[in-house]
N, C-alpha and C. Protein backbone atom coordinates (compact mmCIF):
# COMPACT_ATOMS: atom_id res chain seq x y z
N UNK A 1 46.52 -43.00 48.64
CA UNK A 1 46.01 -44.09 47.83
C UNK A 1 44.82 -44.78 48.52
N UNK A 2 44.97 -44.84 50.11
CA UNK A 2 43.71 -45.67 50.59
C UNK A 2 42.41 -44.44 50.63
N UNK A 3 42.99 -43.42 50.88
CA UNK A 3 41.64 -42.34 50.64
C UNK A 3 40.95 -42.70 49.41
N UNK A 4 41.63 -42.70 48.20
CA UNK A 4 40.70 -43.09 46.92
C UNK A 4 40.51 -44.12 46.65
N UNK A 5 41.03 -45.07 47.28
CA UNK A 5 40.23 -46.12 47.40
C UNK A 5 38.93 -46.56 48.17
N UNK A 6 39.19 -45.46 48.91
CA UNK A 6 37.93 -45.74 49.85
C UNK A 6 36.68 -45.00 49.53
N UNK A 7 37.00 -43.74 48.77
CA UNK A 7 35.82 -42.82 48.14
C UNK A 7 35.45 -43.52 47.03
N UNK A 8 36.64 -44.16 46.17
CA UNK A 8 35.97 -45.20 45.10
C UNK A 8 34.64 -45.98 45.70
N UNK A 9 35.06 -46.59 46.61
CA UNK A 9 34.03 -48.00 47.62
C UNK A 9 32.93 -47.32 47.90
N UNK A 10 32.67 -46.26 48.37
CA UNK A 10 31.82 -45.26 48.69
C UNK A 10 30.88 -44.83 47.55
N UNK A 11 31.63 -44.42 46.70
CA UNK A 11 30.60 -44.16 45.37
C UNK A 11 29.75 -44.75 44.82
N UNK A 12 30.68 -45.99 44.85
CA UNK A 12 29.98 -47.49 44.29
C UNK A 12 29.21 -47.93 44.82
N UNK A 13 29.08 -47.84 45.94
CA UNK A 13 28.24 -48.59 46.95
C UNK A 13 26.46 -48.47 46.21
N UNK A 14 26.27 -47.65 46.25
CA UNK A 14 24.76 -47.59 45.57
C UNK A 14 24.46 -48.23 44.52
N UNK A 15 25.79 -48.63 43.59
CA UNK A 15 25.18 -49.27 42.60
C UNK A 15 26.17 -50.85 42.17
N UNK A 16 25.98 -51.04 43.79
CA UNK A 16 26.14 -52.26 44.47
C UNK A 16 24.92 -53.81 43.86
N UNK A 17 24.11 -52.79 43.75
CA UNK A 17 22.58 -53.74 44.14
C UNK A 17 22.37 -54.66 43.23
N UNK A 18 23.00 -53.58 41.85
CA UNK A 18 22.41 -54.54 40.34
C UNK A 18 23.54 -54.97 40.21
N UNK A 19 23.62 -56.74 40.28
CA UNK A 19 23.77 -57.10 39.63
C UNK A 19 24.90 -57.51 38.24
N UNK A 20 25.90 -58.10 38.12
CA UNK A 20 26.50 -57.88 36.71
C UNK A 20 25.85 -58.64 35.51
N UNK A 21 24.96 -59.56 36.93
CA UNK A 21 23.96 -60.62 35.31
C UNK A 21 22.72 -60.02 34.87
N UNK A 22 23.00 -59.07 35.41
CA UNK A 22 21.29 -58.18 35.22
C UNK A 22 21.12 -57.58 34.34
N UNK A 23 22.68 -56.78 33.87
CA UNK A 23 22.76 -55.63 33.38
C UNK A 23 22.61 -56.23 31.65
N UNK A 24 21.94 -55.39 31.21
CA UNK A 24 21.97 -55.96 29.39
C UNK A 24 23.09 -55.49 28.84
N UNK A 25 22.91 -56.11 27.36
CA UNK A 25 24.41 -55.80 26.57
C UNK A 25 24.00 -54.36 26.26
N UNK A 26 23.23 -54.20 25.34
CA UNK A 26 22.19 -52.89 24.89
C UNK A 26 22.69 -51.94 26.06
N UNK A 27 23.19 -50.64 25.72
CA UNK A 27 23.15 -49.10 26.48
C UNK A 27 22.17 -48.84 27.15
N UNK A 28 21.35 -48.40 25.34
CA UNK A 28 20.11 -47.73 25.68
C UNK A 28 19.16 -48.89 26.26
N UNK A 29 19.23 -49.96 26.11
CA UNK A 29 18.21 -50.31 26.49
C UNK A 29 18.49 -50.87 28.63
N UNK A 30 19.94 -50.84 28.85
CA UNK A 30 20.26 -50.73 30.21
C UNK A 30 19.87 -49.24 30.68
N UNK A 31 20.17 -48.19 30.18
CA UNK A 31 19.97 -46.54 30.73
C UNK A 31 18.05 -46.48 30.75
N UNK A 32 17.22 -46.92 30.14
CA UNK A 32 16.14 -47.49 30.21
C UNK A 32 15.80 -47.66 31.56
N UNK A 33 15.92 -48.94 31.72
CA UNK A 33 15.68 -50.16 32.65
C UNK A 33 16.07 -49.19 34.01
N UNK A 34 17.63 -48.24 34.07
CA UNK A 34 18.36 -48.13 35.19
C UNK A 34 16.72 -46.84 35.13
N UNK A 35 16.28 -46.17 34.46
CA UNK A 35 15.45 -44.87 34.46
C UNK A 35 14.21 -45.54 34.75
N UNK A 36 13.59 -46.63 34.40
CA UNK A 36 12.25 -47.08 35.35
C UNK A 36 12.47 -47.27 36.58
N UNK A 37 13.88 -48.26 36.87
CA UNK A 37 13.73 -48.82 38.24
C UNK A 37 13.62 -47.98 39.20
N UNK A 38 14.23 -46.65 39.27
CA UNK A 38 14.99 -45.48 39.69
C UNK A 38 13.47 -45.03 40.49
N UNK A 39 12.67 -44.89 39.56
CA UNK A 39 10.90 -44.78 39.85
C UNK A 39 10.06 -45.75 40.70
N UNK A 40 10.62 -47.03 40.59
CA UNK A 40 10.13 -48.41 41.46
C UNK A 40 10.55 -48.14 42.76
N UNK A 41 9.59 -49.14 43.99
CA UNK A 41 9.71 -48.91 45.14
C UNK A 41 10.21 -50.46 45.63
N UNK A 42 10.96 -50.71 46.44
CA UNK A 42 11.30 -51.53 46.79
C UNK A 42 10.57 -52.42 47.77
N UNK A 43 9.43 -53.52 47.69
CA UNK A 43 8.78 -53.70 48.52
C UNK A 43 8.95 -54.45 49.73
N UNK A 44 9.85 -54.19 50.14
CA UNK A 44 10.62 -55.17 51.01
C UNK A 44 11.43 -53.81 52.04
N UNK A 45 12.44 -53.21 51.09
CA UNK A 45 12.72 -52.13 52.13
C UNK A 45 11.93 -50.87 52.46
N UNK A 46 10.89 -50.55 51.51
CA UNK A 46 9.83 -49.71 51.24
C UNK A 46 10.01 -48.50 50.88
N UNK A 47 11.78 -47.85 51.55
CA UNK A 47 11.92 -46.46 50.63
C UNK A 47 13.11 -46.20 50.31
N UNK A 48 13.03 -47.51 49.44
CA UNK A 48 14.71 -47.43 48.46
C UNK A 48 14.05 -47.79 46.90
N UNK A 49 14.48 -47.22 46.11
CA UNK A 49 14.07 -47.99 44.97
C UNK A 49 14.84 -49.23 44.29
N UNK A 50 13.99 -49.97 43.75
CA UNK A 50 14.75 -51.27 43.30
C UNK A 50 16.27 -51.31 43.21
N UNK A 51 16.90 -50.00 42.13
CA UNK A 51 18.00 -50.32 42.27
C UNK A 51 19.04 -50.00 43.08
N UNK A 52 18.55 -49.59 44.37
CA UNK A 52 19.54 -49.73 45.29
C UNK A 52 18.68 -50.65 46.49
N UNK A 53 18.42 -51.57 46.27
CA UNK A 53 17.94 -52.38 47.08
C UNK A 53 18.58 -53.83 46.61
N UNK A 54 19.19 -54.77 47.70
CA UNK A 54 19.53 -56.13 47.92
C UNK A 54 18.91 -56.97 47.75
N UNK A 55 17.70 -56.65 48.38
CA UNK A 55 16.77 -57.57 48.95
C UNK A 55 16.25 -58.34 47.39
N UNK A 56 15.98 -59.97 47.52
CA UNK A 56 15.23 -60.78 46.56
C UNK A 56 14.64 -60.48 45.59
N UNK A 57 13.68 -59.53 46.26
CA UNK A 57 12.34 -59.03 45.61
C UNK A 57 12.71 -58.27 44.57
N UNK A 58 13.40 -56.97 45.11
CA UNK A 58 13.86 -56.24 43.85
C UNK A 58 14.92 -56.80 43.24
N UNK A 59 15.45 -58.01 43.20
CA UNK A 59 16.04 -58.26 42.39
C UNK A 59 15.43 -59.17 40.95
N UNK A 60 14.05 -59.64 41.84
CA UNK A 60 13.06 -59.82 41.03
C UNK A 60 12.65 -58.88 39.89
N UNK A 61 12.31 -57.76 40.66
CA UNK A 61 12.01 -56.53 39.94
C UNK A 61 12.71 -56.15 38.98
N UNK A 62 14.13 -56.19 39.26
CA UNK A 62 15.10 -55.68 38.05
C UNK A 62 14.89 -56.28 37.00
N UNK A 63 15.10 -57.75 36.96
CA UNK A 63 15.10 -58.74 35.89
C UNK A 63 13.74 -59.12 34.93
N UNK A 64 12.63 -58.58 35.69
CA UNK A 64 11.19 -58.62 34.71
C UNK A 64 11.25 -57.30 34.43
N UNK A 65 11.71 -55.85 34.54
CA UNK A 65 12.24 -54.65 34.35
C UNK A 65 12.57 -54.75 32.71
N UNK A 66 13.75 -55.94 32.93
CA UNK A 66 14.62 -55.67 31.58
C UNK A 66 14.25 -56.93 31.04
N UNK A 67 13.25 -58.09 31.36
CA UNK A 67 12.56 -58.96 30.68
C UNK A 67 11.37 -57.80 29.65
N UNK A 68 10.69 -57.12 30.09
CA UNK A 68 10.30 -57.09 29.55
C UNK A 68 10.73 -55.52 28.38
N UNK A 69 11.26 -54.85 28.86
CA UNK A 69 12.03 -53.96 28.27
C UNK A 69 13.00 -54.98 26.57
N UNK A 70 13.16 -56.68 26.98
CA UNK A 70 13.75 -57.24 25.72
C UNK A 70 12.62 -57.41 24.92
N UNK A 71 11.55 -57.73 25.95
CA UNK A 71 10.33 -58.11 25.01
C UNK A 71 10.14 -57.38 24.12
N UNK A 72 10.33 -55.66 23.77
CA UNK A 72 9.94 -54.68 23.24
C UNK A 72 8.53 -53.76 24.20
N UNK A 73 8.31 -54.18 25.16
CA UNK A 73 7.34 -52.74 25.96
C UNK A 73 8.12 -51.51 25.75
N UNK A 74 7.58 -50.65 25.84
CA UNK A 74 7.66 -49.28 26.35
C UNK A 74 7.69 -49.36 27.44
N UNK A 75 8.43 -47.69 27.62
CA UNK A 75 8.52 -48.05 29.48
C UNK A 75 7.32 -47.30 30.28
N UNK A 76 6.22 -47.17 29.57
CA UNK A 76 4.78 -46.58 30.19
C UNK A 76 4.54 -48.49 30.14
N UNK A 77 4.60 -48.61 29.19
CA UNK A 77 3.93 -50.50 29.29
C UNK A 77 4.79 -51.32 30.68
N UNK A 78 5.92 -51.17 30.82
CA UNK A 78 6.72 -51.67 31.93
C UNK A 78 5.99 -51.46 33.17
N UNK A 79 5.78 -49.66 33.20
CA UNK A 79 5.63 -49.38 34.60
C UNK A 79 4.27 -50.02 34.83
N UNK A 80 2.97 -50.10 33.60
CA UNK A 80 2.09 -50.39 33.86
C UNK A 80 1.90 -51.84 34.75
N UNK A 81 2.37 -52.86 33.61
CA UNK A 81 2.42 -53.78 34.42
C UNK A 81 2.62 -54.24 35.42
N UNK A 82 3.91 -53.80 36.14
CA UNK A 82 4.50 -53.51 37.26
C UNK A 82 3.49 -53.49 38.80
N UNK A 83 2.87 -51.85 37.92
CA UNK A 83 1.54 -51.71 38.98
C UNK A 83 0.70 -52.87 38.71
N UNK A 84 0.21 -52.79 37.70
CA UNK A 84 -1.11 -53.98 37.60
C UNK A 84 -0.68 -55.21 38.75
N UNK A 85 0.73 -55.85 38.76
CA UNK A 85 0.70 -56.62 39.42
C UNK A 85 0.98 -56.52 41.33
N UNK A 86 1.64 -55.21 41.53
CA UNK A 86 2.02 -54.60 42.30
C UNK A 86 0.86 -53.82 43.23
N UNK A 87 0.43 -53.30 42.29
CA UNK A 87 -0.36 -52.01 42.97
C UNK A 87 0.50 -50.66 42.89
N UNK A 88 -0.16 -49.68 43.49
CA UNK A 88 0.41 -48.37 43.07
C UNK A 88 1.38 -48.04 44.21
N UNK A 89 1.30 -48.64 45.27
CA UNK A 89 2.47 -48.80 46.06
C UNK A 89 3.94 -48.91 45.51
N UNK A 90 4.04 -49.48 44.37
CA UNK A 90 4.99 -49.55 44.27
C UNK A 90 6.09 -48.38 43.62
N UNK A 91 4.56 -47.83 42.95
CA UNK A 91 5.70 -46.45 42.96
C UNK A 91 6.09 -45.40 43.68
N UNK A 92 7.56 -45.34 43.23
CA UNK A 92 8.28 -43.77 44.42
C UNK A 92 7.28 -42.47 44.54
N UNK A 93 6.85 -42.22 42.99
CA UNK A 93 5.85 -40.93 43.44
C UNK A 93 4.51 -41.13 42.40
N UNK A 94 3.52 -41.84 43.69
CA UNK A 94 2.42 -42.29 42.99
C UNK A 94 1.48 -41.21 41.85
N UNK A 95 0.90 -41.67 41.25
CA UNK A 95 -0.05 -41.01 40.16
C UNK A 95 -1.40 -40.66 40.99
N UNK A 96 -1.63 -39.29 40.50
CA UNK A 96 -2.53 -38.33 40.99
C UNK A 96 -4.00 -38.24 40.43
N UNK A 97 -4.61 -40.06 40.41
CA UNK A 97 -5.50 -40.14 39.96
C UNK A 97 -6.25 -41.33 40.92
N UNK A 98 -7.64 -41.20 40.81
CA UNK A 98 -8.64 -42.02 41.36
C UNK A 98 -8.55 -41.64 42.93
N UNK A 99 -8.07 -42.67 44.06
CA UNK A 99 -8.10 -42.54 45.37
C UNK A 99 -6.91 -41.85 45.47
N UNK A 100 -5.68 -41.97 44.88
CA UNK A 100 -4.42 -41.40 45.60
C UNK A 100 -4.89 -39.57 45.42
N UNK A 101 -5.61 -39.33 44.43
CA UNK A 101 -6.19 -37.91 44.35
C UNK A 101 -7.00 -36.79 45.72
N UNK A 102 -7.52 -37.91 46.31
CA UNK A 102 -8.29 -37.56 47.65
C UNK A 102 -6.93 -37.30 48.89
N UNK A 103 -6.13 -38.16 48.38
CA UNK A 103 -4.38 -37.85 49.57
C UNK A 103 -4.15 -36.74 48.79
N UNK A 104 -3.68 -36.53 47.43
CA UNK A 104 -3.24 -35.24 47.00
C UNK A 104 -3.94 -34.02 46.84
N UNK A 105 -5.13 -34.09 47.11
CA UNK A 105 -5.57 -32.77 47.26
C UNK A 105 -5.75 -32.52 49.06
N UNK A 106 -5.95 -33.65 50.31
CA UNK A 106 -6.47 -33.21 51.21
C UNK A 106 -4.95 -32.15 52.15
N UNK A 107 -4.25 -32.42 51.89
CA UNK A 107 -3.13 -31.64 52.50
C UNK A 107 -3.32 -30.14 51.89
N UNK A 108 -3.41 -29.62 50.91
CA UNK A 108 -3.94 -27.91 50.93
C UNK A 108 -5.52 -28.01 51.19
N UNK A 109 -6.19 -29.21 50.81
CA UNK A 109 -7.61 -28.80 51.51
C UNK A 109 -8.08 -28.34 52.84
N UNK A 110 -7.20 -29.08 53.77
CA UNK A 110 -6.99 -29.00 55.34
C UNK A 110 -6.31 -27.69 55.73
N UNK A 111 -5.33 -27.62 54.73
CA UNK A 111 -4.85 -25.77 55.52
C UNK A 111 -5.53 -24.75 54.77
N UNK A 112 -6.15 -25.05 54.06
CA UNK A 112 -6.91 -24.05 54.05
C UNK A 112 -8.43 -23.82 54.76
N UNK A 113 -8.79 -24.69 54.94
CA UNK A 113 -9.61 -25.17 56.25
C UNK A 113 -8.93 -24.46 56.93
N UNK A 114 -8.06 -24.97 57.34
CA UNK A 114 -7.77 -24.12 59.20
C UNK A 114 -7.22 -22.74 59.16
N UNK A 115 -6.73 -22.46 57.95
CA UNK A 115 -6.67 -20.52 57.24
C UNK A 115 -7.98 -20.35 58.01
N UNK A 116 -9.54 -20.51 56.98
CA UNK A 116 -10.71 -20.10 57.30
C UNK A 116 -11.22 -19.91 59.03
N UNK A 117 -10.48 -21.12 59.63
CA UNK A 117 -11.34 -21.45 60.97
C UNK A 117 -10.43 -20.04 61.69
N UNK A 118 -9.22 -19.85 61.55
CA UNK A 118 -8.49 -19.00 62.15
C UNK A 118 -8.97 -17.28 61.57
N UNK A 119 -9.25 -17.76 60.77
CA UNK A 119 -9.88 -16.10 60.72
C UNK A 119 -11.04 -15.67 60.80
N UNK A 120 -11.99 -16.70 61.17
CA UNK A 120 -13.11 -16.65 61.79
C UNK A 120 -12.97 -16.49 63.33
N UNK A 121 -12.10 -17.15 63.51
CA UNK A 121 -11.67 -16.88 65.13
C UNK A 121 -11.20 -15.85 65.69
N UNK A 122 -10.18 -15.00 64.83
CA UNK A 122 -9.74 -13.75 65.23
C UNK A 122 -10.92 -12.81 64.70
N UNK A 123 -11.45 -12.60 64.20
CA UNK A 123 -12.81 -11.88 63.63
C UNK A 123 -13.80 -11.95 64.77
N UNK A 124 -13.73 -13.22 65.08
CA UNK A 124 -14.97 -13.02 66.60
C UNK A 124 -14.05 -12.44 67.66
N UNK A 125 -12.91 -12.76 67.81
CA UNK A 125 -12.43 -12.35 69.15
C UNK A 125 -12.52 -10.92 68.60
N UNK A 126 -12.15 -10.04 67.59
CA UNK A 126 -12.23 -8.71 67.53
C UNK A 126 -13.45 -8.23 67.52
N UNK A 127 -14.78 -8.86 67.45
CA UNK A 127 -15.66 -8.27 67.83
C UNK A 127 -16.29 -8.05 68.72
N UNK A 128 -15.94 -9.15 70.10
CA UNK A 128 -15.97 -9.33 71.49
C UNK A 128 -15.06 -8.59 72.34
N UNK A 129 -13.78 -8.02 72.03
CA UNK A 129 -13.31 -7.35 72.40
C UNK A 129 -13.58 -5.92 71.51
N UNK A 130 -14.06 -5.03 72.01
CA UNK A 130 -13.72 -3.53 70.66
C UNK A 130 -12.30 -2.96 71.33
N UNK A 131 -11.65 -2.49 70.29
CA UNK A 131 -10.63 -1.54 70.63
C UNK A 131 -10.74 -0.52 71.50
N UNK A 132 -11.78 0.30 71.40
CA UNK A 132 -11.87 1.46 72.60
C UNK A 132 -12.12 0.81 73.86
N UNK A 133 -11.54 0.72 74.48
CA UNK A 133 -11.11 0.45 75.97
C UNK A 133 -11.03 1.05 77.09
N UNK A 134 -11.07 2.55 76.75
CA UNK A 134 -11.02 3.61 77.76
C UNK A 134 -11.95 3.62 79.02
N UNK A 135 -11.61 3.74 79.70
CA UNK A 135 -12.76 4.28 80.89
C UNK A 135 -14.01 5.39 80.77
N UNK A 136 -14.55 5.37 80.94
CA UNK A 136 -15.82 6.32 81.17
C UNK A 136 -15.51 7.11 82.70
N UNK A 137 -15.86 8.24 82.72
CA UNK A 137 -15.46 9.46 84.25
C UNK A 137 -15.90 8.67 85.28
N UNK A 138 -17.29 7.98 85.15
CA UNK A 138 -17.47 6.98 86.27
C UNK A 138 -16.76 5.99 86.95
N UNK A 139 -16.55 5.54 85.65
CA UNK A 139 -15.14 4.22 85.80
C UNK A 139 -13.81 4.91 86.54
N UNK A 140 -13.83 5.49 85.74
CA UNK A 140 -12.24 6.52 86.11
C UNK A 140 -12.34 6.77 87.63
N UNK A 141 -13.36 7.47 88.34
CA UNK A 141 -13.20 7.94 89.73
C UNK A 141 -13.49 6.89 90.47
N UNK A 142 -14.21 5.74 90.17
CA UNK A 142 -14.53 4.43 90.94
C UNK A 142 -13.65 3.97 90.96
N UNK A 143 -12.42 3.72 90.19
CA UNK A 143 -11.27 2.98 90.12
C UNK A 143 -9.59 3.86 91.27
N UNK A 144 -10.57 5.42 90.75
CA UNK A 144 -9.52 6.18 91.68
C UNK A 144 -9.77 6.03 93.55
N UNK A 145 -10.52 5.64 93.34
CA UNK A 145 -11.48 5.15 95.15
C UNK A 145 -11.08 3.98 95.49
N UNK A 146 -11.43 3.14 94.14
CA UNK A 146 -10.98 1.75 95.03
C UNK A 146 -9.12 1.78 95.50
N UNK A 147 -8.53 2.66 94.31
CA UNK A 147 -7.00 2.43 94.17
C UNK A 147 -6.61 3.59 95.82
N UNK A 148 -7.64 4.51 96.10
CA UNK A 148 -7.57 5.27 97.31
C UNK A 148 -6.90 4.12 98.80
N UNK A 149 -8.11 3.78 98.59
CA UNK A 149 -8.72 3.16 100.45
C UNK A 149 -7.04 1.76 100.27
């Protein structure tokens, strides 16, 4: 009995954060709210999203979430605002436009950069070294002299 009680406590724990005055009467319009926040960043703990975060702030967050979710926004209008007032920080996985675009492309820009530099590098070393390596008869008996004495 205390095992399932304790995996109960455990389960729950994450959705600890929100609230019972938070939560709306409305389903759909709570399964909503729980599906933006889920996307929100917590600016206080920085990589939890609102709704598993304690802290003030996102509890701020929750409640203008589903303020304005009563208002009638959409939840593209929610998130917008959100940012507008936020910044794009605040979301879990920012949008791949304007400056955050220059972060999302430079990580394959850079390895492929260093693909190029590396096979420019082995390309010169193979042409500074050639494969035939052998001795020449000169070499060969000069080497048998020195290996003599």
């Amino acid at each position: 009995m205390r095992r399932l009680a304790l995996i109960l406590c455990l389960l729950a724990s994450p959705l600890a954060a929100v609230q019972p005055s938070e939560v709306l009467d409305d389903p759909v319009l709570e399964a909503r709210a729980r599906d933006i926040s889920k996307g929100l960043r917590c600016l206080v703990c920085q990589n939890e999203n609102i709704d598993d975060s304690n802290a003030s702030l996102a509890h701020d967050l929750r409640v203008l979430v589903r303020d304005r979710l009563t208002a009638g926004d959409s939840d593209a209008e929610v998130v917008d605002f959100i940012v507008d007032r936020y910044g794009e920080y605040v979301l879990l996985e920012p949008r791949a436009t304007g400056s955050s675009l220059a972060l999302w492309l430079a990580g394959p820009a850079m390895l492929l950069v260093g693909a190029g530099v590396a096979l420019a590098y082995v390309r010169r070393r193979s042409r500074a070294f050639p494969e035939d390596t052998s001795l020449s008869a000169d070499e060969s008996a000069r080497l048998r002299g020195i290996l003599e004495e």
